[in-house]
N, C-alpha and C. Protein backbone atom coordinates (compact mmCIF):
# COMPACT_ATOMS: atom_id res chain seq x y z
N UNK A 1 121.60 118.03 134.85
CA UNK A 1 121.07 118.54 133.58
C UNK A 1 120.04 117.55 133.04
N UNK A 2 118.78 118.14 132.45
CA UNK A 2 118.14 117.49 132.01
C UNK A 2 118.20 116.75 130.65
N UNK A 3 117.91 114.95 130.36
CA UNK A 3 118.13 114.69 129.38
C UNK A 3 117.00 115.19 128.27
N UNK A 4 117.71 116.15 127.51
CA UNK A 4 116.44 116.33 126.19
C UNK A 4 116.55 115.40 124.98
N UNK A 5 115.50 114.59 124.90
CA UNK A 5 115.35 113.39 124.32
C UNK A 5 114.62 113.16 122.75
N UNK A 6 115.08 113.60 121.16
CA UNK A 6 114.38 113.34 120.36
C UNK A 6 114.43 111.77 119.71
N UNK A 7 113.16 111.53 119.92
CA UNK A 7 112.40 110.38 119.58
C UNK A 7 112.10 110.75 118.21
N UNK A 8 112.96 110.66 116.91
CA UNK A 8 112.78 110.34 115.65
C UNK A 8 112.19 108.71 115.14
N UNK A 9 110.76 108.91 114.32
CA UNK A 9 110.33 108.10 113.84
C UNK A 9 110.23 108.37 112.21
N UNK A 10 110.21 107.14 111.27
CA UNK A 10 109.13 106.90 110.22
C UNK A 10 108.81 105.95 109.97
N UNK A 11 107.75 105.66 109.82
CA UNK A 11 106.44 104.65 109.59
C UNK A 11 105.94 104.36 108.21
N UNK A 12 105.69 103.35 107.92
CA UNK A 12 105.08 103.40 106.60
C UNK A 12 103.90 102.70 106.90
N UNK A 13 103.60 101.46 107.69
CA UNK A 13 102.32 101.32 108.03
C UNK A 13 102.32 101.45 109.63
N UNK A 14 103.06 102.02 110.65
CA UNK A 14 102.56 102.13 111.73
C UNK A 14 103.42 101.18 112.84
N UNK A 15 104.23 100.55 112.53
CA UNK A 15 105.40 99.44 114.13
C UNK A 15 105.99 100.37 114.33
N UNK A 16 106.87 101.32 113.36
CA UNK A 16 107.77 102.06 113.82
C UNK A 16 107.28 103.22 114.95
N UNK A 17 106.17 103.76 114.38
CA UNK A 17 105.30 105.20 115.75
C UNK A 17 105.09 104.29 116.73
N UNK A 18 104.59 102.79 116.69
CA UNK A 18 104.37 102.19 117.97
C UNK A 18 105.61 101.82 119.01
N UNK A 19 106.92 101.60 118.09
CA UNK A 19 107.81 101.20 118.84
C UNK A 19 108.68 102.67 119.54
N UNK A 20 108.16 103.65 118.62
CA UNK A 20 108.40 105.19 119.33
C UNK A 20 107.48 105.50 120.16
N UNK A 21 106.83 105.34 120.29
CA UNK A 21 105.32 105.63 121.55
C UNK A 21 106.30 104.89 122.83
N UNK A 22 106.22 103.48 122.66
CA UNK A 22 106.62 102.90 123.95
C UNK A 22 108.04 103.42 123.94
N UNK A 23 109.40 103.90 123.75
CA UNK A 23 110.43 104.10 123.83
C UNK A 23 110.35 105.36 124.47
N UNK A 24 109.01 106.20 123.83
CA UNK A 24 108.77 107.94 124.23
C UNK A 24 108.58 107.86 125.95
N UNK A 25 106.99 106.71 126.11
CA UNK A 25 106.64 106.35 127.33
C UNK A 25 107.94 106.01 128.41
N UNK A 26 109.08 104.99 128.12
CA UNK A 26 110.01 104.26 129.13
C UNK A 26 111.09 105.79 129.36
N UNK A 27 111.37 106.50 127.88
CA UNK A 27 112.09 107.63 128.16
C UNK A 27 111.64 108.75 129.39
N UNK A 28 110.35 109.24 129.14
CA UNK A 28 109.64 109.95 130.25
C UNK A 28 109.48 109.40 131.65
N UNK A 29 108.88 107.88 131.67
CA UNK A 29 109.42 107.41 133.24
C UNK A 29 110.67 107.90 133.66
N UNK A 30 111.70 107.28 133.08
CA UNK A 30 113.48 107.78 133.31
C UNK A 30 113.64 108.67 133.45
N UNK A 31 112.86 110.02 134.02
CA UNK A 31 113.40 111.30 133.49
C UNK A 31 113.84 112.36 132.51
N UNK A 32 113.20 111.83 130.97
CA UNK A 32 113.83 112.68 129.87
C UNK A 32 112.56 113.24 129.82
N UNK A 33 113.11 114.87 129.49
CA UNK A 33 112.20 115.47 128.33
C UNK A 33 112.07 115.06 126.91
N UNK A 34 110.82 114.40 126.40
CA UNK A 34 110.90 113.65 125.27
C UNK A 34 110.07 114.55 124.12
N UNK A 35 110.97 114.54 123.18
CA UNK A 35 110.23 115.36 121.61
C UNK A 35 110.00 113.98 120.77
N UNK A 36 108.56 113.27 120.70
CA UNK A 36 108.26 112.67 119.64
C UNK A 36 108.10 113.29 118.72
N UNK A 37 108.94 112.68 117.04
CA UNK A 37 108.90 113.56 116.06
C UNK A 37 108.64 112.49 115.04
N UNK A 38 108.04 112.94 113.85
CA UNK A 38 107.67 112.24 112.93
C UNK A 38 108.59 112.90 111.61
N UNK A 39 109.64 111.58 111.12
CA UNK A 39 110.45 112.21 109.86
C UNK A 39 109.47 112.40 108.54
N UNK A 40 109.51 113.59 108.23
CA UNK A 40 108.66 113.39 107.18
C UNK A 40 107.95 112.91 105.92
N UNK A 41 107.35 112.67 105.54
CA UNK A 41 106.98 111.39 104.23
C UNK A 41 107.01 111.95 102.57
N UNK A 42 108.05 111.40 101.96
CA UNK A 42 108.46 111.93 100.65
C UNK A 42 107.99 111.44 99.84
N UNK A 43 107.25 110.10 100.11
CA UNK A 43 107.19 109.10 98.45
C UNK A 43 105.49 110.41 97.95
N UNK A 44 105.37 109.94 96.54
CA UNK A 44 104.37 110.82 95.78
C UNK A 44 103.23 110.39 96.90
N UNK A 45 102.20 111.38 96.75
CA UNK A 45 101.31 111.23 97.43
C UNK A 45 99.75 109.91 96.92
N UNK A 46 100.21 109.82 95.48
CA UNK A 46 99.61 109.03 94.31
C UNK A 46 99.57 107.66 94.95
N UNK A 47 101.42 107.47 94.97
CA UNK A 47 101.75 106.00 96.03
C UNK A 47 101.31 105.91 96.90
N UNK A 48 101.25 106.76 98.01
CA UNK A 48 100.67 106.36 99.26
C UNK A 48 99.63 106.28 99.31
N UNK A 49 98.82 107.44 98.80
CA UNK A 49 97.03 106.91 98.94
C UNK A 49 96.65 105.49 97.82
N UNK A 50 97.85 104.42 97.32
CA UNK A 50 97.13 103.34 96.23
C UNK A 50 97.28 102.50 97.20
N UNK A 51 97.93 102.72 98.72
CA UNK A 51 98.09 101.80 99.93
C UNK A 51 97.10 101.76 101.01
N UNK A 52 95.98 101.29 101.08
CA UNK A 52 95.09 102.04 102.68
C UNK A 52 95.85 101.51 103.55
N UNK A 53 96.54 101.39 103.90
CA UNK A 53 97.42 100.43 105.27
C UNK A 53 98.55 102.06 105.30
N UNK A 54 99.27 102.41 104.65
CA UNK A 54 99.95 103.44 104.09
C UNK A 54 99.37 104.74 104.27
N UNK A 55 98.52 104.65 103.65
CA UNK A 55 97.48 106.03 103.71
C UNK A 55 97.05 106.53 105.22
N UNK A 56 96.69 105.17 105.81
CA UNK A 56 96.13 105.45 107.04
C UNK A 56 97.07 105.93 107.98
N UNK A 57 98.59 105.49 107.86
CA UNK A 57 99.76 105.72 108.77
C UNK A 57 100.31 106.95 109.12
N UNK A 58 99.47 107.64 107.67
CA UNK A 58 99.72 108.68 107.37
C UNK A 58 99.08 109.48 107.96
N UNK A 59 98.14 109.37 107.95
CA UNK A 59 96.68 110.23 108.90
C UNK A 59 96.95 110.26 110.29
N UNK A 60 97.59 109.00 110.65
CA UNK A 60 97.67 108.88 112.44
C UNK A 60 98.84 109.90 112.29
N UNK A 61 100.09 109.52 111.91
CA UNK A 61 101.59 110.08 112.00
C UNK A 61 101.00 111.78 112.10
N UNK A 62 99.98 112.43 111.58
CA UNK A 62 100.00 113.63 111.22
C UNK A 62 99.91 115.03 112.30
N UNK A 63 99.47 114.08 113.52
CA UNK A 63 99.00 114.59 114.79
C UNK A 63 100.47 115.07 115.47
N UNK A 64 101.65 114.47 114.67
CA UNK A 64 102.65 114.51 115.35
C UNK A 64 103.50 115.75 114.63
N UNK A 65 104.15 116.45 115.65
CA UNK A 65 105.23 117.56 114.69
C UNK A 65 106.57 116.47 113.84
N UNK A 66 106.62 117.10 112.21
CA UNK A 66 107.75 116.64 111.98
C UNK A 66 109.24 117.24 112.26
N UNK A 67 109.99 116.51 112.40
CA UNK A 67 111.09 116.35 112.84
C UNK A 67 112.00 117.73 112.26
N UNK A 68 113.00 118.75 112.51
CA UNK A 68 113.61 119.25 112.09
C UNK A 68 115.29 119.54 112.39
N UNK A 69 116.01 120.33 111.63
CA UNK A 69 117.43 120.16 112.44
C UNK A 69 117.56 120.94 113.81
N UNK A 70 116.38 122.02 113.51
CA UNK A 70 116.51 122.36 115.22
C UNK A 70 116.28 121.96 116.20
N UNK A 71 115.37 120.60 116.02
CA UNK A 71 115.04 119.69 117.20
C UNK A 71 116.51 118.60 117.68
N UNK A 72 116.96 118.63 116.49
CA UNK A 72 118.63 118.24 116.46
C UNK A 72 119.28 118.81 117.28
N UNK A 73 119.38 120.31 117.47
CA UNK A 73 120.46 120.99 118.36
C UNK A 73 119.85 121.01 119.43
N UNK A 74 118.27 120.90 119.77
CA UNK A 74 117.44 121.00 120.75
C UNK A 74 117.84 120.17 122.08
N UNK A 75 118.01 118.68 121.27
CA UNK A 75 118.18 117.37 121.91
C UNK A 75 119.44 117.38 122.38
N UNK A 76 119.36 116.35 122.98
CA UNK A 76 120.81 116.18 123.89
C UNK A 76 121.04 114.60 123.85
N UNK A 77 119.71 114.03 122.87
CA UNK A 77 120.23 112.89 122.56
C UNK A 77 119.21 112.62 121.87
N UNK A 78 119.20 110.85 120.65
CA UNK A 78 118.58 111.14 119.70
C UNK A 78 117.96 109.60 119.74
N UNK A 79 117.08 108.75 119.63
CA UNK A 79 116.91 107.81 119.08
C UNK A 79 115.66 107.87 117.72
N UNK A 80 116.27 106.84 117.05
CA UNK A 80 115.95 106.79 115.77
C UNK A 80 115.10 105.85 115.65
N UNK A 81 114.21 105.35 114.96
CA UNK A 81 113.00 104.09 114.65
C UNK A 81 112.54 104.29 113.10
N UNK A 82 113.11 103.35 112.45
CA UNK A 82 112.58 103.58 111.13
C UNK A 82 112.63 101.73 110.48
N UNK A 83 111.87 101.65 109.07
CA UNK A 83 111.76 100.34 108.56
C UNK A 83 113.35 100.19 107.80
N UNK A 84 113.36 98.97 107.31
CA UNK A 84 114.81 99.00 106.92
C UNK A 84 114.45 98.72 105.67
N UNK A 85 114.58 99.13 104.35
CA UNK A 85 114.76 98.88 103.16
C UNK A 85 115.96 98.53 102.36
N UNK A 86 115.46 97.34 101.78
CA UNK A 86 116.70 96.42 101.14
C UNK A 86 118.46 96.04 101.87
N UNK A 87 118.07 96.16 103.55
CA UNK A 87 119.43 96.21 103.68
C UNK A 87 119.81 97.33 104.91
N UNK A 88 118.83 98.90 103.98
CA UNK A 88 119.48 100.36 104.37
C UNK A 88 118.13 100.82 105.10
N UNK A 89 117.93 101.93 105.73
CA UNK A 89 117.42 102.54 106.38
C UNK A 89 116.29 102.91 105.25
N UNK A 90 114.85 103.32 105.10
CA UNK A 90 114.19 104.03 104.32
C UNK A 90 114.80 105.01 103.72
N UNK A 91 114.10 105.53 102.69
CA UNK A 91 114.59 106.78 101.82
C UNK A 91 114.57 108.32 102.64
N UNK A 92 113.23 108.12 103.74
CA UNK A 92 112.57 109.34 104.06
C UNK A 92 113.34 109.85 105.20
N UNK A 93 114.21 108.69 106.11
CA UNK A 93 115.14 108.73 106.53
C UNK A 93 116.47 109.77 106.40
N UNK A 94 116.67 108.86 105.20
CA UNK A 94 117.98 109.39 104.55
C UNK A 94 117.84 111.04 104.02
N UNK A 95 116.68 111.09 103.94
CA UNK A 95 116.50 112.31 103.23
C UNK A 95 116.63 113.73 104.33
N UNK A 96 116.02 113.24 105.27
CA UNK A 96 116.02 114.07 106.57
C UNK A 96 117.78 114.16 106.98
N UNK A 97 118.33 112.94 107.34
CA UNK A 97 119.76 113.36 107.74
C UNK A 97 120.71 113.99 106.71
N UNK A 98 120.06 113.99 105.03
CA UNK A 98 120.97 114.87 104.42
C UNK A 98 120.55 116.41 104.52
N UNK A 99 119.43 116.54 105.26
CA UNK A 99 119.20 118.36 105.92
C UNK A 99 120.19 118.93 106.89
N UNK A 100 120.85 118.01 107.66
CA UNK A 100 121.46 118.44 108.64
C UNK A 100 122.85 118.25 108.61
N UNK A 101 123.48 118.67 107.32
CA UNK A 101 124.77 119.30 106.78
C UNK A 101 125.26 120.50 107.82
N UNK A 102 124.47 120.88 107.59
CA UNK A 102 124.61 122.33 108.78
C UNK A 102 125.30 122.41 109.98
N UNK A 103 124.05 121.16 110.68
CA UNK A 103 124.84 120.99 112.28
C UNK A 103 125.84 120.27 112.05
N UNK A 104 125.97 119.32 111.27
CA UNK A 104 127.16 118.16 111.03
C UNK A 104 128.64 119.52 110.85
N UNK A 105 128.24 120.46 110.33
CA UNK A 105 129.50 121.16 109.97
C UNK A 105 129.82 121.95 111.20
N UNK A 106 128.88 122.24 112.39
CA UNK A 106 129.00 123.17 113.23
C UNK A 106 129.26 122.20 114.37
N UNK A 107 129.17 121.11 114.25
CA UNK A 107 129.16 120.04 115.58
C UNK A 107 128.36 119.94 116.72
N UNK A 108 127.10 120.61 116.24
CA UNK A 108 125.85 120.56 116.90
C UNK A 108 125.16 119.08 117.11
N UNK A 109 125.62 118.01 116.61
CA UNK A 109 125.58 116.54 116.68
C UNK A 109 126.40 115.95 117.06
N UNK A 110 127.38 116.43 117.63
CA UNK A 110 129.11 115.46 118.32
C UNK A 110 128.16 115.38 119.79
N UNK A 111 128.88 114.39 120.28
CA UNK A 111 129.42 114.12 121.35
C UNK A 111 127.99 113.82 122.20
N UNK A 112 126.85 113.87 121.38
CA UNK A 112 124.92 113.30 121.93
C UNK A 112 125.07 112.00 121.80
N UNK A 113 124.55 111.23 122.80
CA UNK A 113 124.53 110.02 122.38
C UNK A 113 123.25 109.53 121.79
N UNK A 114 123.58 108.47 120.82
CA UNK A 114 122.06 108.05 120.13
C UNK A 114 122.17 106.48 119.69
N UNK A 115 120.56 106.12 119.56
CA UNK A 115 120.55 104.83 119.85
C UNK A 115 119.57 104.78 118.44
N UNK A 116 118.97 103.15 117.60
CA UNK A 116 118.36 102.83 116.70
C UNK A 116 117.73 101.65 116.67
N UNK A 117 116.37 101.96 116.34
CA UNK A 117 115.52 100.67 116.16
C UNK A 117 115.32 100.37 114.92
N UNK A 118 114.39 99.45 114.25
CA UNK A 118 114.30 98.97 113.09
C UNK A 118 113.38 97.71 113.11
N UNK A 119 112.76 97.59 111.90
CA UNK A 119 111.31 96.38 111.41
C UNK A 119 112.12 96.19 109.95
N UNK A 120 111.54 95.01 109.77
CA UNK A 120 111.56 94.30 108.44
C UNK A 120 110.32 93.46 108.34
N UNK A 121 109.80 93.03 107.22
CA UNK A 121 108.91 92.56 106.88
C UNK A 121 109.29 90.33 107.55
N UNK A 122 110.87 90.33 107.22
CA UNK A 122 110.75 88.72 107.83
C UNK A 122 112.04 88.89 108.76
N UNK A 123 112.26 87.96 109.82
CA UNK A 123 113.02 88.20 110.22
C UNK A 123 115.01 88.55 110.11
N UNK A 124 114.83 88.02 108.94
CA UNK A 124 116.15 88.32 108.19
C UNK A 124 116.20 88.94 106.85
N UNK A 125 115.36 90.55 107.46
CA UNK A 125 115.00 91.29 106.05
C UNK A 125 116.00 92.45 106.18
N UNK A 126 117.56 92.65 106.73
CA UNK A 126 118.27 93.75 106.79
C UNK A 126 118.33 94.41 108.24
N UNK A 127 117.54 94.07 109.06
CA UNK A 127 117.51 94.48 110.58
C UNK A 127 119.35 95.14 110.89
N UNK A 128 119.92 93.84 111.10
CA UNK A 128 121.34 94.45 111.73
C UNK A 128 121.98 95.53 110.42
N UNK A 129 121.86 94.86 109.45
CA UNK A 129 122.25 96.01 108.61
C UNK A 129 121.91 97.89 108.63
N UNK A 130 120.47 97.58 108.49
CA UNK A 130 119.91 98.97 108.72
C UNK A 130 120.64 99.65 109.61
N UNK A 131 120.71 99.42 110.78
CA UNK A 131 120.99 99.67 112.08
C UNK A 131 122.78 99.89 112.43
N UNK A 132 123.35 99.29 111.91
CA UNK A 132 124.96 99.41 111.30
C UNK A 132 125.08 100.18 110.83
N UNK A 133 124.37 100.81 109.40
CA UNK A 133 124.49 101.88 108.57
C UNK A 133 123.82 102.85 108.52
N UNK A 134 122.93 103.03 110.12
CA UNK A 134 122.60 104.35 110.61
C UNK A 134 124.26 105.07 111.56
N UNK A 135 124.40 103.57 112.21
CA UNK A 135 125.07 103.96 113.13
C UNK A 135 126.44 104.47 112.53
N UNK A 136 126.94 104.05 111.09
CA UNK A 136 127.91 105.08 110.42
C UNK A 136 127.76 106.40 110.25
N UNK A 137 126.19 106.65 110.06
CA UNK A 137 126.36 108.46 109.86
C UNK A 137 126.30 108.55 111.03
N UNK A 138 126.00 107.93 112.35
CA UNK A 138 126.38 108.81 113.76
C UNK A 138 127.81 108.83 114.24
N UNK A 139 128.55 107.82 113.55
CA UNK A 139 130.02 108.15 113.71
C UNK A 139 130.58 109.01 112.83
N UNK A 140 129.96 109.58 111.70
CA UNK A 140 130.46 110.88 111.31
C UNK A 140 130.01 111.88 111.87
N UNK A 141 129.15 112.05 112.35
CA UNK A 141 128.55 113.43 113.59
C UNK A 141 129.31 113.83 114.28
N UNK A 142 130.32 112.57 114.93
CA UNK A 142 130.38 112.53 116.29
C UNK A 142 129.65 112.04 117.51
N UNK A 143 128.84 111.36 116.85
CA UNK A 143 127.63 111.30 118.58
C UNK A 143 128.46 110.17 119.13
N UNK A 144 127.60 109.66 120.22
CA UNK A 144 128.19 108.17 120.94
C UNK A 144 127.20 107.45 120.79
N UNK A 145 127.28 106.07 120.29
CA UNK A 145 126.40 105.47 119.86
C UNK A 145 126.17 104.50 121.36
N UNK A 146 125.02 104.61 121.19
CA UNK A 146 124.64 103.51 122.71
C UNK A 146 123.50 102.65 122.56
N UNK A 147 124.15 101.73 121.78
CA UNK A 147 122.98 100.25 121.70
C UNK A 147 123.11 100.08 123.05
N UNK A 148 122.00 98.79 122.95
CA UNK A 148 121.44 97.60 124.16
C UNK A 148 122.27 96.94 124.14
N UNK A 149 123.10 95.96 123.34
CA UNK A 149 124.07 95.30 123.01
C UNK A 149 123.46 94.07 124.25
N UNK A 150 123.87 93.51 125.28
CA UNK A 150 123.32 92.45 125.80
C UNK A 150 123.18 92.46 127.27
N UNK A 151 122.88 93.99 127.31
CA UNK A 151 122.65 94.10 128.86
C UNK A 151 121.91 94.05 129.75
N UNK A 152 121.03 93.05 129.21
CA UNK A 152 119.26 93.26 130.02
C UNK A 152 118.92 91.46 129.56
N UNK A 153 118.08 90.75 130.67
CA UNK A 153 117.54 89.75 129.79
C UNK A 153 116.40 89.95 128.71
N UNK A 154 115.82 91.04 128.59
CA UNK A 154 114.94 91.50 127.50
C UNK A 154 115.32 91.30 125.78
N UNK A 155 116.59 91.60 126.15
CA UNK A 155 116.86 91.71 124.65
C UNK A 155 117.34 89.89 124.08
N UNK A 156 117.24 89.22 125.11
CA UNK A 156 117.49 87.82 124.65
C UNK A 156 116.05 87.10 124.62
N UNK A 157 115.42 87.94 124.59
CA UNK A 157 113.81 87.18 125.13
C UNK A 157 113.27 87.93 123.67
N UNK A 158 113.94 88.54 122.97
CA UNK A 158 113.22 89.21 121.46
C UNK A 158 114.26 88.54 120.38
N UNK A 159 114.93 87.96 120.61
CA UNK A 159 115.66 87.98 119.05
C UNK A 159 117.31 87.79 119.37
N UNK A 160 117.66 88.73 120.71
CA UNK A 160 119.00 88.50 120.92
C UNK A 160 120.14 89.91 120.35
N UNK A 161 119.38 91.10 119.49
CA UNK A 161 119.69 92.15 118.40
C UNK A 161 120.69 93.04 119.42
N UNK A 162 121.95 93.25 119.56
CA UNK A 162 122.04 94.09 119.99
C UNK A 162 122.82 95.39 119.69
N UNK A 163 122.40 95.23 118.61
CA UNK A 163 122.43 96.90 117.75
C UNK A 163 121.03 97.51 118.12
N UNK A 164 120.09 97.04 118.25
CA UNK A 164 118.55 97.69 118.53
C UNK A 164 117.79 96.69 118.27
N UNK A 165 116.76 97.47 119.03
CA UNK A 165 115.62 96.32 118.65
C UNK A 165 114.84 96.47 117.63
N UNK A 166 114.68 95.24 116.73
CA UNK A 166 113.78 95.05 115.53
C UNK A 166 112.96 94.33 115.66
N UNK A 167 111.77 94.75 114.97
CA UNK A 167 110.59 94.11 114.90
C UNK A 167 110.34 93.33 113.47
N UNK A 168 109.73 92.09 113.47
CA UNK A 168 109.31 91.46 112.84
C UNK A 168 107.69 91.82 112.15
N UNK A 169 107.45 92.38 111.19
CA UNK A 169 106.15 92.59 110.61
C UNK A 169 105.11 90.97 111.15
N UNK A 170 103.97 91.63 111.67
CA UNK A 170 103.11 90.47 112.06
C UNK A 170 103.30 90.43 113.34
N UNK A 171 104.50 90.58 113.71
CA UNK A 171 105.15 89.90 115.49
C UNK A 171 103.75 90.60 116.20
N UNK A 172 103.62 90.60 117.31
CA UNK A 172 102.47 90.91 118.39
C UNK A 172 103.27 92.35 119.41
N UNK A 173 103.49 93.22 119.70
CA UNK A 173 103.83 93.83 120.48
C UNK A 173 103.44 93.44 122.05
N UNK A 174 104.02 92.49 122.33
CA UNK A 174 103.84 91.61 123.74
C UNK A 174 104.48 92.35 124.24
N UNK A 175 104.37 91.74 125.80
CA UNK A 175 105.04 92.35 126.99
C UNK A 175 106.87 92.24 126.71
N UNK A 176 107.15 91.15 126.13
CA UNK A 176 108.33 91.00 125.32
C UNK A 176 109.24 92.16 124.78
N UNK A 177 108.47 92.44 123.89
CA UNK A 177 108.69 93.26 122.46
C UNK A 177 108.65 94.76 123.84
N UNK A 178 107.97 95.05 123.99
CA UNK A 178 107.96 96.49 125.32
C UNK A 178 108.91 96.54 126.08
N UNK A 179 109.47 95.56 126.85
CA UNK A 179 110.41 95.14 128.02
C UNK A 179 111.77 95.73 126.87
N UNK A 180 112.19 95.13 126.07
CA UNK A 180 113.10 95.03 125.18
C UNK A 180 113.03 96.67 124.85
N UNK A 181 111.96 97.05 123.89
CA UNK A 181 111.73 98.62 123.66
C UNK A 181 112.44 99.70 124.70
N UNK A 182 111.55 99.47 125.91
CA UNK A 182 112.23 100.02 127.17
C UNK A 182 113.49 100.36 127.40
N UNK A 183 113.64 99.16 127.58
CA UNK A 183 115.42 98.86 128.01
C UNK A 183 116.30 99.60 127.07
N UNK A 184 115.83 99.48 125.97
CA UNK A 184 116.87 100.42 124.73
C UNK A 184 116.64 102.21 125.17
N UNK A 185 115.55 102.53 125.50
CA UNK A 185 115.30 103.77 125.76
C UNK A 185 115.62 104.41 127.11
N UNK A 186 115.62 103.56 128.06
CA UNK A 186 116.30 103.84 129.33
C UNK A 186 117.54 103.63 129.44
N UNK A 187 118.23 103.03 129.05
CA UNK A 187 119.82 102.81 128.31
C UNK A 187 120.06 104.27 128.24
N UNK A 188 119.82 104.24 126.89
CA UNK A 188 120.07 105.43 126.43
C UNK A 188 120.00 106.71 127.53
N UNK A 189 118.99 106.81 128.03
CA UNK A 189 118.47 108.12 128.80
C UNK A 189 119.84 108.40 130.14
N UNK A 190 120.02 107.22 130.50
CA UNK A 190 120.92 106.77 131.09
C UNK A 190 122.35 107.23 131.12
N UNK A 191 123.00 107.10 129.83
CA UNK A 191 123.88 107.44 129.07
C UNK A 191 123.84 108.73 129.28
N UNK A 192 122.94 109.57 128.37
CA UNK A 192 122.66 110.93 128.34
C UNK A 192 122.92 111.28 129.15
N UNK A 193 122.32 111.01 130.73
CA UNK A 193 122.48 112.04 131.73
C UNK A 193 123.94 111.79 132.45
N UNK A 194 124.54 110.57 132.12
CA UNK A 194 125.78 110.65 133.07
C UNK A 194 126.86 111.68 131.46
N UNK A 195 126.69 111.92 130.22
CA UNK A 195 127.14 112.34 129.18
C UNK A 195 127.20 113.87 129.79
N UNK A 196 125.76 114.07 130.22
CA UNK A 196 125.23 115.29 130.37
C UNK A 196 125.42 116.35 131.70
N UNK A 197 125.90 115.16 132.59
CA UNK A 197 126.45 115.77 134.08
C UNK A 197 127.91 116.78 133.92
């Protein structure tokens, strides 16, 4: 069976679509059918255009379909990429997984496995947190959560994270930062298809 793979992003200036691009790319080597999706952007539109860094993220992100709960039942597995605010996951985030009451009630989200990335502005800006308290609403779904946890030398060559990989605002997307990306997305794909056999 084929792994069907949604690649959920949101971006506010642009690491997160990059660290979904390369996760989309390592997923498709591996064999998944991959849905890059863009969660959609809630803050006023006032705010975002007083940001050009913001504004612009916005313009790129737009090329992309946003994300819905049917791409939810679509998938057969899910990874997530979003910034971490104060601790927690973004708002735009949160806002999207409170749409999918629905499948949560029908169990159209049990038993998929899914994985989570995450940026902060310094390196100890909420990373493991974020990423902890995604991975609680996937233990109310039901899914199977399938970090990197420390199974690759990649992920000791970024930081060591193994709830997901996070990016550092500024960091360089080196061969590093990709290797690491990868590995979380082929993991996963991995998972899926022996889930999925």
């Amino acid at each position: 069976m084929t792994v069907k793979l949604a690649i959920l992003f949101y971006s506010t200036y642009g690491i997160n679509q990059t660290m979904a691009e390369i996760a989309a790319e390592a997923a498709r080597a591996a064999g998944a059918e991959v849905r890059l999706l863009r969660i959609a952007e809630t803050a006023p539109a006032e705010v975002v255009n007083s940001q050009d860094g913001w504004k612009a993220q916005v313009s790129r992100a737009s090329a992309l379909p946003v994300a819905t709960p049917a791409d939810m039942e679509w998938a057969n597995a899910y990874l997530f990429s979003a910034p971490t605010r104060f601790g927690g996951v973004a708002s735009q985030v949160r806002s999207f997984i409170d749409t999918l009451g629905g499948q949560w009630f029908t169990g159209a989200l049990a038993n998929k496995p899914v994985s989570a990335m995450t940026s902060a502005q310094n390196p100890h800006g909420g990373q493991e947190a974020t990423l902890l308290s995604l991975y609680t609403t996937f233990l109310h779904w039901g899914s199977v959560i399938v970090a990197p946890g420390y199974t690759d030398a990649a992920i000791f060559a970024t930081g060591g994270n193994p709830y997901g990989y996070s990016h550092t605002q500024g960091a360089p997307f080196d061969d590093k930062a990709k290797a690491s990306i990868s590995h979380q997305a082929r993991r996963l794909v991995e998972m899926a298809a022996k889930l999925a056999a």
